[in-house]
C-alpha atoms as a PDB file:
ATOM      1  CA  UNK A   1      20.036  40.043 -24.935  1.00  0.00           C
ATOM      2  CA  UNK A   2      22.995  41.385 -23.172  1.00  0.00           C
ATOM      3  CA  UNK A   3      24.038  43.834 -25.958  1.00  0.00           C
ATOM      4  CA  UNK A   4      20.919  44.877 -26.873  1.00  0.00           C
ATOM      5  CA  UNK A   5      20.942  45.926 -23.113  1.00  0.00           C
ATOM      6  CA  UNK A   6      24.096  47.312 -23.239  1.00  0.00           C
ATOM      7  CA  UNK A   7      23.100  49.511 -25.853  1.00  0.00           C
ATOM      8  CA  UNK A   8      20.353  51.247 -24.017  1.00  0.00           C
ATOM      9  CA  UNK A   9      22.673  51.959 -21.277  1.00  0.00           C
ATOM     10  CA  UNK A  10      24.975  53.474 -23.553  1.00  0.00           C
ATOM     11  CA  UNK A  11      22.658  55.066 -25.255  1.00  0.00           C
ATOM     12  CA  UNK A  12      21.494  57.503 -22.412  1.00  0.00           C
ATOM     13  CA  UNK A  13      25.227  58.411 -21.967  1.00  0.00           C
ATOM     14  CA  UNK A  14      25.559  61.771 -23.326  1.00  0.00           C
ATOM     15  CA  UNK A  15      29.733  61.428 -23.803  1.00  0.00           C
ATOM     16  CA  UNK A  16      30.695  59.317 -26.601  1.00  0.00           C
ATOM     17  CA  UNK A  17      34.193  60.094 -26.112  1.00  0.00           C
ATOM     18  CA  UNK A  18      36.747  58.886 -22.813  1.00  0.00           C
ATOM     19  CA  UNK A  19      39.915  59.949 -21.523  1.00  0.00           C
ATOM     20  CA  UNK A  20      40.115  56.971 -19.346  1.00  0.00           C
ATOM     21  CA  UNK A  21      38.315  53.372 -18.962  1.00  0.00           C
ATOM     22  CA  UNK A  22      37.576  55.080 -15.408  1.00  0.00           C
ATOM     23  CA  UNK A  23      35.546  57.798 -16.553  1.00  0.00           C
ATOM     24  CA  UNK A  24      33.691  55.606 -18.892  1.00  0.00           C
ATOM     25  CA  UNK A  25      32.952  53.186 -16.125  1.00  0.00           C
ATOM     26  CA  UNK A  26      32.011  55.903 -13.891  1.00  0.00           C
ATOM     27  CA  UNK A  27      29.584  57.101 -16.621  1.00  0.00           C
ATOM     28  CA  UNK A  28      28.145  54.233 -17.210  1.00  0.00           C
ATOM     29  CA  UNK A  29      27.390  53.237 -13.312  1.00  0.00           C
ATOM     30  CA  UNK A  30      26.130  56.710 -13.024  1.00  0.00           C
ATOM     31  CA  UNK A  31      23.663  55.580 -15.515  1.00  0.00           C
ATOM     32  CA  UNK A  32      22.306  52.226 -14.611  1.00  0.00           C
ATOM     33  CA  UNK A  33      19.605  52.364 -11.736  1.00  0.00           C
ATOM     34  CA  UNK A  34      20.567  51.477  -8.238  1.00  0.00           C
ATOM     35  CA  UNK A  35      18.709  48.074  -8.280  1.00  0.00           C
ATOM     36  CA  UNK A  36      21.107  47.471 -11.238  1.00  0.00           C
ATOM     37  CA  UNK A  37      24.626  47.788  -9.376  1.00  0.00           C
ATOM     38  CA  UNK A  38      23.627  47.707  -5.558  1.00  0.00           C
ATOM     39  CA  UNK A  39      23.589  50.474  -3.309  1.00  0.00           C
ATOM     40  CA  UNK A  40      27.124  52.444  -3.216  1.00  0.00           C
ATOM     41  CA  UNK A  41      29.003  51.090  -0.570  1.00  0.00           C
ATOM     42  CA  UNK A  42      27.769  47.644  -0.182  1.00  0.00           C
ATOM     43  CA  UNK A  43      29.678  44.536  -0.771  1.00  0.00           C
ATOM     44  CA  UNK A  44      28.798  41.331  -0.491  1.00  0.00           C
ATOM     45  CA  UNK A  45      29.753  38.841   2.505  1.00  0.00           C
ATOM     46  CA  UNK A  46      30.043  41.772   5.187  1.00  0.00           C
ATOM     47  CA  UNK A  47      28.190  42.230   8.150  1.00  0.00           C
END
């Protein structure tokens, strides 16, 4: 299940080419929905 979700992620990336793992990560969080990764800026255990 995990690749075939993985897929789909990368599938609505329109680069298929990286200079750096950063701008493929950066892609691909720019991708996922918010209730996927969290709302920028959290972390867990604060507060």
């Amino acid at each position: 299940m995990y690749d075939s979700c993985m897929q789909t992620v990368l599938d609505r990336i329109d680069d298929k080419q990286f200079d750096s793992p950063d701008e493929a990560q950066s892609s691909i969080y720019n991708t996922i929905p918010v209730e996927g990764v969290g709302e920028p800026g959290q972390s867990e255990g604060e507060g």
